[in-house]
C-alpha atoms as a PDB file:
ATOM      1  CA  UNK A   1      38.051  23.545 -25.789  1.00  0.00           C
ATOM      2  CA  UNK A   2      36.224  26.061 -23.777  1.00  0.00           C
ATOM      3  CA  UNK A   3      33.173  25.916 -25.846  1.00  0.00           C
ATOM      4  CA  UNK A   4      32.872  22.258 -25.310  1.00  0.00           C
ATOM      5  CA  UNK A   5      33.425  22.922 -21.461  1.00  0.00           C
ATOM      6  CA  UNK A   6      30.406  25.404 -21.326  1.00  0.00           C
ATOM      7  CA  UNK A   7      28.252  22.732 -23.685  1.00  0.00           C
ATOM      8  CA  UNK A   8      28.814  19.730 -21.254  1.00  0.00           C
ATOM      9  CA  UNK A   9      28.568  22.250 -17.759  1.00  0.00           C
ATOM     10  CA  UNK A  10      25.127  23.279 -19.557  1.00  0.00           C
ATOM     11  CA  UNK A  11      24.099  19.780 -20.273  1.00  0.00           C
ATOM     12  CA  UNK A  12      24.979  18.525 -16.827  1.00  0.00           C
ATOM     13  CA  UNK A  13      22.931  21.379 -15.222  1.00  0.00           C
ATOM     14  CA  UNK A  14      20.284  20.633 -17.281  1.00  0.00           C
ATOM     15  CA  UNK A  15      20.070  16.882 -16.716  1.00  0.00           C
ATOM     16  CA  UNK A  16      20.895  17.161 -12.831  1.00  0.00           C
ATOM     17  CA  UNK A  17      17.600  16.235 -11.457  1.00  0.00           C
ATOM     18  CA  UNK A  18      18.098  12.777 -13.489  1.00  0.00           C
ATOM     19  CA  UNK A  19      21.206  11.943 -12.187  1.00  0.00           C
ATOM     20  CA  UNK A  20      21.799   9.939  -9.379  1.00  0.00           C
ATOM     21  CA  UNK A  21      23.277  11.354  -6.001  1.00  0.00           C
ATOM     22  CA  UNK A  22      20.533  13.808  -5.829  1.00  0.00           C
ATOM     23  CA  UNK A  23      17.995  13.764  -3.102  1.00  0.00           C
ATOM     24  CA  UNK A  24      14.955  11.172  -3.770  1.00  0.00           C
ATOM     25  CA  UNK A  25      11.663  12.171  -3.954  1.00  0.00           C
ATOM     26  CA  UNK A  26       8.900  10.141  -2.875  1.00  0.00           C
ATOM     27  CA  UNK A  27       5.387  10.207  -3.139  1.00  0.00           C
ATOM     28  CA  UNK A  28       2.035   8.391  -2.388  1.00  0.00           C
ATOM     29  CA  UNK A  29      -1.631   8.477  -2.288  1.00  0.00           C
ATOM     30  CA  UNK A  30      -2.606   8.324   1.456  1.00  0.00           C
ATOM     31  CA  UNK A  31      -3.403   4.532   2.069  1.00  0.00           C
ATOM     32  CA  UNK A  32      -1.344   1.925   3.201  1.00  0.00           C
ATOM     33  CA  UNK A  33       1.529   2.365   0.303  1.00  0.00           C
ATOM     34  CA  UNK A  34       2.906   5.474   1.927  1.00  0.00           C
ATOM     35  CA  UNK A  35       3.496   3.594   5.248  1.00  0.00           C
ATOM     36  CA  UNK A  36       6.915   1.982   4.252  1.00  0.00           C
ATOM     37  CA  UNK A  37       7.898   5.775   3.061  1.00  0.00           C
ATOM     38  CA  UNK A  38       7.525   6.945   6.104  1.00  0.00           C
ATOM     39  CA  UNK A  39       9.345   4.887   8.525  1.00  0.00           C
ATOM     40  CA  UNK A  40      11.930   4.809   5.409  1.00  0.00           C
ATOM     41  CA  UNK A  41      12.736   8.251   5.952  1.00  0.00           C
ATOM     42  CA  UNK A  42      12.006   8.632   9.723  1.00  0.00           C
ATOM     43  CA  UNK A  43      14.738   5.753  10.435  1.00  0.00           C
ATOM     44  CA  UNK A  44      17.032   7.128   8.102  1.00  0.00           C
ATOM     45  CA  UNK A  45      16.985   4.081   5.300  1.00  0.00           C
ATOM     46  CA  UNK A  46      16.757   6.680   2.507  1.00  0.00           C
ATOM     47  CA  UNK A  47      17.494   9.996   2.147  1.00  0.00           C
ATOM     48  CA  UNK A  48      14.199  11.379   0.907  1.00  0.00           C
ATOM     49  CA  UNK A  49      12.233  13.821   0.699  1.00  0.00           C
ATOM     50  CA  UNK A  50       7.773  13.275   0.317  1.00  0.00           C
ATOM     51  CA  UNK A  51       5.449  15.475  -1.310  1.00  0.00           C
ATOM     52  CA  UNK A  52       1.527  13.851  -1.007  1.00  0.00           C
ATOM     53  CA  UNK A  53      -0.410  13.371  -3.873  1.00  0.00           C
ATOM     54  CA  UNK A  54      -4.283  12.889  -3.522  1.00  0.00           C
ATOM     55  CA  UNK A  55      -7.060  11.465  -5.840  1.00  0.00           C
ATOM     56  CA  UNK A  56      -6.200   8.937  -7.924  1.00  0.00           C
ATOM     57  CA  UNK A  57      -3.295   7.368  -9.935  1.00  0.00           C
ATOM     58  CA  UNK A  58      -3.123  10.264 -11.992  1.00  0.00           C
ATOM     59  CA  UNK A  59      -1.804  12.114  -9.538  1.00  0.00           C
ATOM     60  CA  UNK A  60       1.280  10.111  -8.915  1.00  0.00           C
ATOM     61  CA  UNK A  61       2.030  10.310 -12.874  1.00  0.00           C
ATOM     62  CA  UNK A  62       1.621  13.704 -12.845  1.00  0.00           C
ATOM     63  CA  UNK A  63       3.867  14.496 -10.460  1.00  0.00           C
ATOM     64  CA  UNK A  64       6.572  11.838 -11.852  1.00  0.00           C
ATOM     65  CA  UNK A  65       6.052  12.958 -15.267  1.00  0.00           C
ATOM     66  CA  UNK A  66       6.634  16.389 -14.225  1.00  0.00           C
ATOM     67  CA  UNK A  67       9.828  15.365 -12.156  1.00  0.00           C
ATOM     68  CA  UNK A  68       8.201  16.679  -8.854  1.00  0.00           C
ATOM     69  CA  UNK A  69       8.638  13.145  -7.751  1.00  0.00           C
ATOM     70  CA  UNK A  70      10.930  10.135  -8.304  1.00  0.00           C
ATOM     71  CA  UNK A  71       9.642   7.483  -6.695  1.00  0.00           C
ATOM     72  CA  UNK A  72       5.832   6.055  -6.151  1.00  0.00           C
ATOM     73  CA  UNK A  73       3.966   2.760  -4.416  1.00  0.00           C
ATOM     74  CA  UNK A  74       0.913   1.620  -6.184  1.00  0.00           C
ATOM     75  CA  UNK A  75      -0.968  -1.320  -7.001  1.00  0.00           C
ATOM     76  CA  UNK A  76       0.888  -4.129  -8.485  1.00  0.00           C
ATOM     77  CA  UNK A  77      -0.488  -3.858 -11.974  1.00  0.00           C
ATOM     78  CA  UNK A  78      -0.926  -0.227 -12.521  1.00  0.00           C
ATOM     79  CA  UNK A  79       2.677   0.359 -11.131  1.00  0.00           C
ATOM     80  CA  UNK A  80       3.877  -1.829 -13.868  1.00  0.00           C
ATOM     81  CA  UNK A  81       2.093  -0.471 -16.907  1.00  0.00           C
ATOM     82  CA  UNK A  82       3.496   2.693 -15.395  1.00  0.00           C
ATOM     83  CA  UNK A  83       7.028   2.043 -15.798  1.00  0.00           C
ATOM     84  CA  UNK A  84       6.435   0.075 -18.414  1.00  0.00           C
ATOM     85  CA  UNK A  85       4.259   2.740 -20.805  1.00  0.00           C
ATOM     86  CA  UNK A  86       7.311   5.701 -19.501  1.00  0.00           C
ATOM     87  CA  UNK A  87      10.854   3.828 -19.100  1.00  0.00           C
ATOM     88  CA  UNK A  88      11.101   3.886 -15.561  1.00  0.00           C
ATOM     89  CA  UNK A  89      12.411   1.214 -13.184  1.00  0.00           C
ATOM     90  CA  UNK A  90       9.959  -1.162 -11.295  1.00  0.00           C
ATOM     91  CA  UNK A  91      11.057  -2.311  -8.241  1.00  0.00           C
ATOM     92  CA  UNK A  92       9.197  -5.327  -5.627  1.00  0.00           C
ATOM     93  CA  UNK A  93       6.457  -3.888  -3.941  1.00  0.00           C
ATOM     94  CA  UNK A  94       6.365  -3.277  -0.079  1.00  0.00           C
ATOM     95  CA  UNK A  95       2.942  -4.655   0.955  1.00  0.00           C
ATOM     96  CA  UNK A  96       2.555  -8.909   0.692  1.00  0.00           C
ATOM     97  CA  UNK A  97      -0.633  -9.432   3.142  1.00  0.00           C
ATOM     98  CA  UNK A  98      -3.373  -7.080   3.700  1.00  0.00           C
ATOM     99  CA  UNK A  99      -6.925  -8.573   1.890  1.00  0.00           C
ATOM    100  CA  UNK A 100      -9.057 -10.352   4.280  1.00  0.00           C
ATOM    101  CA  UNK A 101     -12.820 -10.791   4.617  1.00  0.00           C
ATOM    102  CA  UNK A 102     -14.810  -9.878   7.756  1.00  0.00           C
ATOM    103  CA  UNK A 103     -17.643 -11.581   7.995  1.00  0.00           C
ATOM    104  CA  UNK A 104     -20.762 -12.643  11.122  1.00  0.00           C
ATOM    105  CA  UNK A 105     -20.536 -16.123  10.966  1.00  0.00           C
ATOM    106  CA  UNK A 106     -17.312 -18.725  10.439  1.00  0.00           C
ATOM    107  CA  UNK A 107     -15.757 -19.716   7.596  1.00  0.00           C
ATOM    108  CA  UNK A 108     -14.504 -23.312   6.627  1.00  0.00           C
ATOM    109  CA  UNK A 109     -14.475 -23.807   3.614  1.00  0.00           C
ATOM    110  CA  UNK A 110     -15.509 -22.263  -0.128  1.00  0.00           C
ATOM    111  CA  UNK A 111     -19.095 -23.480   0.309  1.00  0.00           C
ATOM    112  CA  UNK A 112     -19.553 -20.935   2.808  1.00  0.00           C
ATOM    113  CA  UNK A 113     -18.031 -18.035   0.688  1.00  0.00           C
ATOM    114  CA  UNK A 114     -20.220 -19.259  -1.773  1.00  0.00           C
ATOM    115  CA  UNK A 115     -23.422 -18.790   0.259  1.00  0.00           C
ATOM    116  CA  UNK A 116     -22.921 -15.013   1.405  1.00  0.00           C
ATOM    117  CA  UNK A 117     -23.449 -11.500   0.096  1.00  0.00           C
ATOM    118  CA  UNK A 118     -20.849  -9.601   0.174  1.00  0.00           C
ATOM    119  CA  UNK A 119     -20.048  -5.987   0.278  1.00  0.00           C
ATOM    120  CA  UNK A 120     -16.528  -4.365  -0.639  1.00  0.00           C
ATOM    121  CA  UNK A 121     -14.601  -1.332  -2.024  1.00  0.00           C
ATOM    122  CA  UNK A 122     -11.991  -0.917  -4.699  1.00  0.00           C
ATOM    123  CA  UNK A 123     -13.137  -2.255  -7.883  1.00  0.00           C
ATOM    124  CA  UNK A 124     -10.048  -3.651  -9.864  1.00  0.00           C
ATOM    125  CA  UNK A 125      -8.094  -2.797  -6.908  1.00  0.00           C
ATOM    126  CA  UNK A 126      -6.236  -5.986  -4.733  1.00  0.00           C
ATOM    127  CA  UNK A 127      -9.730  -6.892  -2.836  1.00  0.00           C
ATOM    128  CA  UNK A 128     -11.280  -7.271  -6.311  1.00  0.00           C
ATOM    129  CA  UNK A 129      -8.157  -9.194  -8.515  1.00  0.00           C
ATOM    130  CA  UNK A 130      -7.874 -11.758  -5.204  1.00  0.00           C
ATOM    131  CA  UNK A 131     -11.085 -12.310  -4.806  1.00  0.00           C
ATOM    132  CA  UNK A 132     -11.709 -13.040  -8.552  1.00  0.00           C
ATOM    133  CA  UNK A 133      -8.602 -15.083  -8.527  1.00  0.00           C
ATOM    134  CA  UNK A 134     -10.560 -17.457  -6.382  1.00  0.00           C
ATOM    135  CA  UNK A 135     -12.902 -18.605  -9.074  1.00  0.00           C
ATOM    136  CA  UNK A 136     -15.824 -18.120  -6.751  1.00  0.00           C
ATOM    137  CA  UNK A 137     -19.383 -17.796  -8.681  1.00  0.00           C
ATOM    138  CA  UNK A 138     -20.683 -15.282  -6.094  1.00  0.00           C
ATOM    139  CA  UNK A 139     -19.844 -11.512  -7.158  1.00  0.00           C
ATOM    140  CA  UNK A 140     -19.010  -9.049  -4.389  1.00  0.00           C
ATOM    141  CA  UNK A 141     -20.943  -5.746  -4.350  1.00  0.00           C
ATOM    142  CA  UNK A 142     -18.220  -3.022  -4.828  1.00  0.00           C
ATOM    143  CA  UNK A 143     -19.033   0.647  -3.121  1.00  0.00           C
ATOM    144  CA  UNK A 144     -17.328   3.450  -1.294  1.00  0.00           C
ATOM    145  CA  UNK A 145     -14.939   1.711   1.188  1.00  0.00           C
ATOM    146  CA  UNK A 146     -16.475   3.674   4.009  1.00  0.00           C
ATOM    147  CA  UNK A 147     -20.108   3.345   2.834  1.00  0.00           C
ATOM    148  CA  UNK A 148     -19.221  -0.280   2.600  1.00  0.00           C
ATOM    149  CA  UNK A 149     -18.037  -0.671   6.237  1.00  0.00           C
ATOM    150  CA  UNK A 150     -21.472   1.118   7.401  1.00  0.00           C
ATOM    151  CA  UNK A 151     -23.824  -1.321   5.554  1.00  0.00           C
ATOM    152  CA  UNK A 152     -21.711  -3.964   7.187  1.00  0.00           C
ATOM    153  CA  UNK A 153     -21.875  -2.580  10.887  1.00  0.00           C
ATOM    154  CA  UNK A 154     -25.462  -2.330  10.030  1.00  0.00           C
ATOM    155  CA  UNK A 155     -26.263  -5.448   9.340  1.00  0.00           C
ATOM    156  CA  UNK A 156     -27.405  -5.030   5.621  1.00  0.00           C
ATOM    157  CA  UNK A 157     -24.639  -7.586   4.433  1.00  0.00           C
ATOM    158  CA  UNK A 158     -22.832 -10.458   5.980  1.00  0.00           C
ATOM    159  CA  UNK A 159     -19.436  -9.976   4.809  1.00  0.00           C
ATOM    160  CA  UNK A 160     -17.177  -6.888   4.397  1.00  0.00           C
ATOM    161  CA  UNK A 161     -14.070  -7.546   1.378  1.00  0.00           C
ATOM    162  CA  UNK A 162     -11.698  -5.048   2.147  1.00  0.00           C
ATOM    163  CA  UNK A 163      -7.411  -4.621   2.295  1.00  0.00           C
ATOM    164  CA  UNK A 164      -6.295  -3.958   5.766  1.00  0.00           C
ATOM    165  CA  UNK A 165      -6.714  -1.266   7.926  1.00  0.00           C
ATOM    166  CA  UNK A 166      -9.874  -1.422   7.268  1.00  0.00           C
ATOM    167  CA  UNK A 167     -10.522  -4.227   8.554  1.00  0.00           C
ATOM    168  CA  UNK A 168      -9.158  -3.936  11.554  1.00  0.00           C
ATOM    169  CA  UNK A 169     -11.111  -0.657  12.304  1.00  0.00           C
ATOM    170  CA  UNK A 170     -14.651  -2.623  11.857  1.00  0.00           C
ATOM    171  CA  UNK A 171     -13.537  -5.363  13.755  1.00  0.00           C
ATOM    172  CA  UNK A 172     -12.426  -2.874  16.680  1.00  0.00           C
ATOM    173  CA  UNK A 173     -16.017  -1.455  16.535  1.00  0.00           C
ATOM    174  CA  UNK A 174     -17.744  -4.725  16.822  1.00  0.00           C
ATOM    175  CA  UNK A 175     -15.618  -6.001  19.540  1.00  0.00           C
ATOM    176  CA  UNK A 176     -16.891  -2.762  21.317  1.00  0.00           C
ATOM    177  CA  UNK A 177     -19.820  -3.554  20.839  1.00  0.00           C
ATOM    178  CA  UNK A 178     -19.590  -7.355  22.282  1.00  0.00           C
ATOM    179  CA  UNK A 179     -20.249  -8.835  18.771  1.00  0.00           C
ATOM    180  CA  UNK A 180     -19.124 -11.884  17.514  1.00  0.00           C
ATOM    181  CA  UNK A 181     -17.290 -11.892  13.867  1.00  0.00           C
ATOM    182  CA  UNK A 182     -14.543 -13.657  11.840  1.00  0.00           C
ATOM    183  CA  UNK A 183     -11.887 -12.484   9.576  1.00  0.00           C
ATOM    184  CA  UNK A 184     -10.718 -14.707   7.087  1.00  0.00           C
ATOM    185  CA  UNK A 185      -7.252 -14.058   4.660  1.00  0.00           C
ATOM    186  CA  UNK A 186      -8.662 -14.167   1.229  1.00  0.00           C
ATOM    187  CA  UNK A 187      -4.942 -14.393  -0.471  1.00  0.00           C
ATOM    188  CA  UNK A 188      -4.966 -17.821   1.174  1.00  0.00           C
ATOM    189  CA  UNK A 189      -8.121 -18.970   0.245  1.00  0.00           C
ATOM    190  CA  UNK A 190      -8.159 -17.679  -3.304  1.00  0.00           C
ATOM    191  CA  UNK A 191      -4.219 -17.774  -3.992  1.00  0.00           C
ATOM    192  CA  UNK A 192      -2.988 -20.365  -1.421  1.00  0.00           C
ATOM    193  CA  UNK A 193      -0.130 -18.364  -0.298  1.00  0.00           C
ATOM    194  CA  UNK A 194      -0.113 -16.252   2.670  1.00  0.00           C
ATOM    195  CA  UNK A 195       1.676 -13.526   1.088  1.00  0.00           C
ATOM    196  CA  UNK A 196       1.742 -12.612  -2.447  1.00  0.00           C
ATOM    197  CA  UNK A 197       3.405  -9.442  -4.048  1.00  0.00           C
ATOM    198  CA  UNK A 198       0.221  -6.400  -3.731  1.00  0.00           C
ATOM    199  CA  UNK A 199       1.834  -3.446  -4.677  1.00  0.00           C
ATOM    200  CA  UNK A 200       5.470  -2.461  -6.511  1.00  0.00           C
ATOM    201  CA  UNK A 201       7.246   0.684  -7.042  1.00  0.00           C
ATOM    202  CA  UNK A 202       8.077   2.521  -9.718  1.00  0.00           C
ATOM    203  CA  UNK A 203      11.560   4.535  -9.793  1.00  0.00           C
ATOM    204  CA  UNK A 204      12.509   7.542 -12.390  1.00  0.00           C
ATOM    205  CA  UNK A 205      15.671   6.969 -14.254  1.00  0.00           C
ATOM    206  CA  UNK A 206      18.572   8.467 -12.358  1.00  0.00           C
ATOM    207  CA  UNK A 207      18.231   6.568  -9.432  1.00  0.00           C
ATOM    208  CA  UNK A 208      19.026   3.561  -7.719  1.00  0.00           C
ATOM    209  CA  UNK A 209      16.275   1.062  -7.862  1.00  0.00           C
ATOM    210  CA  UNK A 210      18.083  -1.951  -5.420  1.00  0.00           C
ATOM    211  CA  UNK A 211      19.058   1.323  -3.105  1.00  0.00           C
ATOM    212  CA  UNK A 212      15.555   1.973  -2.668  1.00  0.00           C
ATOM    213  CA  UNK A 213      14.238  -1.750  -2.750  1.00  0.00           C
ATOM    214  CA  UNK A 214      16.469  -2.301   0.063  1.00  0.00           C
ATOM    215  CA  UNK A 215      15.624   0.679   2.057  1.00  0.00           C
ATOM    216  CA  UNK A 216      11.786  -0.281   1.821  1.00  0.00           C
ATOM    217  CA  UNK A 217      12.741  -3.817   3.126  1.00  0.00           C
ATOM    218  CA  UNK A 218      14.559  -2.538   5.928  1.00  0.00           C
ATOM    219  CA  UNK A 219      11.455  -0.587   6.995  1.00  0.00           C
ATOM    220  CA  UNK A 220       9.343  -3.401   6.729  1.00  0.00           C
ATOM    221  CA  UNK A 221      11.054  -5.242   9.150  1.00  0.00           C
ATOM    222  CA  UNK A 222      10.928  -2.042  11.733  1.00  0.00           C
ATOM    223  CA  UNK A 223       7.588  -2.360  11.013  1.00  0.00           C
ATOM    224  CA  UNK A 224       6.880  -5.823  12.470  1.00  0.00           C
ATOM    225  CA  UNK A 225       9.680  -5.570  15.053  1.00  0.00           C
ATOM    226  CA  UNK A 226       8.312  -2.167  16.414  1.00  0.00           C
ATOM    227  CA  UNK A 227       4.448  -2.027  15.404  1.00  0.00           C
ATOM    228  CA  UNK A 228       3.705   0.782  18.534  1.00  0.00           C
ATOM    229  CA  UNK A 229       6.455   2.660  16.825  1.00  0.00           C
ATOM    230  CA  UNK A 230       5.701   2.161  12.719  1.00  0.00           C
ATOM    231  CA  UNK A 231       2.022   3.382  14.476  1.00  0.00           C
ATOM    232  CA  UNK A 232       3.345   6.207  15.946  1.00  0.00           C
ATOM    233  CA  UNK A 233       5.544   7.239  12.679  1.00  0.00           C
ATOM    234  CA  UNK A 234       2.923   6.833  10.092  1.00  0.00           C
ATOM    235  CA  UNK A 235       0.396   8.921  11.929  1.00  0.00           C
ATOM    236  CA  UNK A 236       2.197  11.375  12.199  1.00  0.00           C
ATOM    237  CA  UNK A 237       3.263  11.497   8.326  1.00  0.00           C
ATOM    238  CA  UNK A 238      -0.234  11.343   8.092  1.00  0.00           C
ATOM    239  CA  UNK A 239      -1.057  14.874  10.190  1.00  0.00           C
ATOM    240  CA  UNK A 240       1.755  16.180   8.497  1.00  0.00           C
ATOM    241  CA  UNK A 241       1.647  15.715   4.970  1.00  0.00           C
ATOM    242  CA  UNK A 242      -1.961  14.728   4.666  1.00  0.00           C
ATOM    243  CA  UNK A 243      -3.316  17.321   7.472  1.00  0.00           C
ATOM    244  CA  UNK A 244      -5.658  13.483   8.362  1.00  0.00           C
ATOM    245  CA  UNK A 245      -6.139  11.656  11.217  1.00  0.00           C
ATOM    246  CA  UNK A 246      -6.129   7.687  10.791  1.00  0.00           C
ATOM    247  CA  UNK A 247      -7.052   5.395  13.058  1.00  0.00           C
ATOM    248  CA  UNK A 248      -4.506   4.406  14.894  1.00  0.00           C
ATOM    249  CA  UNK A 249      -5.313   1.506  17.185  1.00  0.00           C
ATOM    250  CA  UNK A 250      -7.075   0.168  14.105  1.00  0.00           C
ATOM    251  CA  UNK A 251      -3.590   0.358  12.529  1.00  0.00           C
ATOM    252  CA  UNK A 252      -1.947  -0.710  15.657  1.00  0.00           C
ATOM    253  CA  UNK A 253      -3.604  -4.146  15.673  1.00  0.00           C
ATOM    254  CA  UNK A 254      -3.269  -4.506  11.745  1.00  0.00           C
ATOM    255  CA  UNK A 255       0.235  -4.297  11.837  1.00  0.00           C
ATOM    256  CA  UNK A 256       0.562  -6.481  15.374  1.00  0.00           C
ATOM    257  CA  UNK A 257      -1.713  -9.439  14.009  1.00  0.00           C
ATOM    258  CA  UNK A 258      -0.112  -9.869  10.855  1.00  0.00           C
ATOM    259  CA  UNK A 259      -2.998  -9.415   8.802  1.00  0.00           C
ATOM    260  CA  UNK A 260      -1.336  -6.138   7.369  1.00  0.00           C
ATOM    261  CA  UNK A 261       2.763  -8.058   6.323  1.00  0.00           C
ATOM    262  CA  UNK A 262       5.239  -5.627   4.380  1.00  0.00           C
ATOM    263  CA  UNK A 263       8.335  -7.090   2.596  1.00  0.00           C
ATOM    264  CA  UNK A 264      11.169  -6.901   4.940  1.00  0.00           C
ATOM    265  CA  UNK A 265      15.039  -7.044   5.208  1.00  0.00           C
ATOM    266  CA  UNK A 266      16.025 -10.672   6.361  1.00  0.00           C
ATOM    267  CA  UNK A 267      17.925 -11.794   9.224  1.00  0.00           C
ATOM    268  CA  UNK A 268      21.822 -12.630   8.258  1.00  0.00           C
END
């Protein structure tokens, strides 16, 4: 009897950072999948724990394959090939509207899509999949997001594809500098929805999947009831974890306008 007490106290120690009831952590690359993560655990919807991962997609993995992690955000397609290619738990994403294009003159229909040059960042990232979705014959030029908005400001291209805040931050600069421009929402002119499903998580055995859904849907909807706030809260994970500065009026007027919609907890 007291042998098989010492097997199963060894095997529960052993398989302890599996099981559920132990503290969650998250973790994110620093763009706008982290932001939910943040007011999640500032607002007390989940308690959590973050560790920041940088680079790429590999990062995340590593740190979920090594169990530094339990929880990530990512782009809708490589977050499910993720859980599907290591038996973890995919949960809805947090982010529904954030791809818009920025461009000099006004849009009204296709044609006019049709007839630009157009500069962007994040090849096979959300920009790239909805604009492609679209069926348009013109192909986007795909750089360094920042490189991108700089040919833009200058002039080089007429339109700017990029996820928001970017956005927001180029269209801040040319409304400073008295310039007229135009931002149109590419998921409904490609998709014909005003919110489709961008990102989705990905959750390590152990844990409660619909615990942490629902936490992430509650801080969507502090997001868009308290955008000075969600501002406020994701800067400062930013400082903290990241040691970077974002822009946070950019943000600001991302979140306020709409253009940048999370998933979010529904009124009773």
């Amino acid at each position: 009897m007291k042998t098989g007490l010492i097997i199963l106290t060894v095997w529960l120690v052993a398989c302890a950072p599996l099981m559920a009831g132990d503290k969650l952590v998250l973790t994110s690359l620093p763009n706008p999948n982290v932001y939910a993560m943040f007011i999640a655990i500032d607002q007390g919807y989940l308690d959590a724990d973050f560790i920041p991962a940088y680079g790429s997609v590999a990062s995340l993995l590593t740190l979920m394959k090594s169990g530094q992690a339990d929880a990530t955000l990512l782009n809708r397609m490589p977050a499910e090939n993720m859980a599907e290619a290591h038996h973890w738990q995919l949960i809805e994403g947090t982010i529904v509207r954030a791809v818009h294009l920025l461009s000099y003159t006004p849009i009204g229909s296709r044609d006019d899509i049709e007839q630009l040059t157009i500069i962007a960042a994040f090849p096979g990232g959300s920009p790239d999949k909805i604009f492609t979705a679209g069926g348009f014959t013109v192909i986007p030029k795909f750089t360094d997001p920042y490189l991108a908005m700089q040919l833009f400001l200058k002039k080089d291209y007429p339109a700017l594809l990029l996820p928001e805040p970017y956005i927001s931050q180029v269209a801040g600069l040319l409304r400073n500098r008295g310039e007229m421009f135009f931002i149109s929402d590419m998921q409904q002119l490609c998709l014909g929805a005003k919110t489709t499903d961008i990102n989705a998580g990905v959750v390590r055995q152990g844990f409660d999947p619909d615990l942490i859904a629902a936490a992430f849907k509650k801080a969507g909807r502090f997001i868009h009831q308290n955008p000075r706030r969600a501002t406020e809260i994701v800067a400062a994970g930013f400082e903290k974890h990241f040691h970077k500065t974002i822009a946070a009026e950019a943000l600001y007027d991302a979140l306020a306008s709409g253009r940048l919609k999370f998933a979010e907890e529904q009124n009773d």
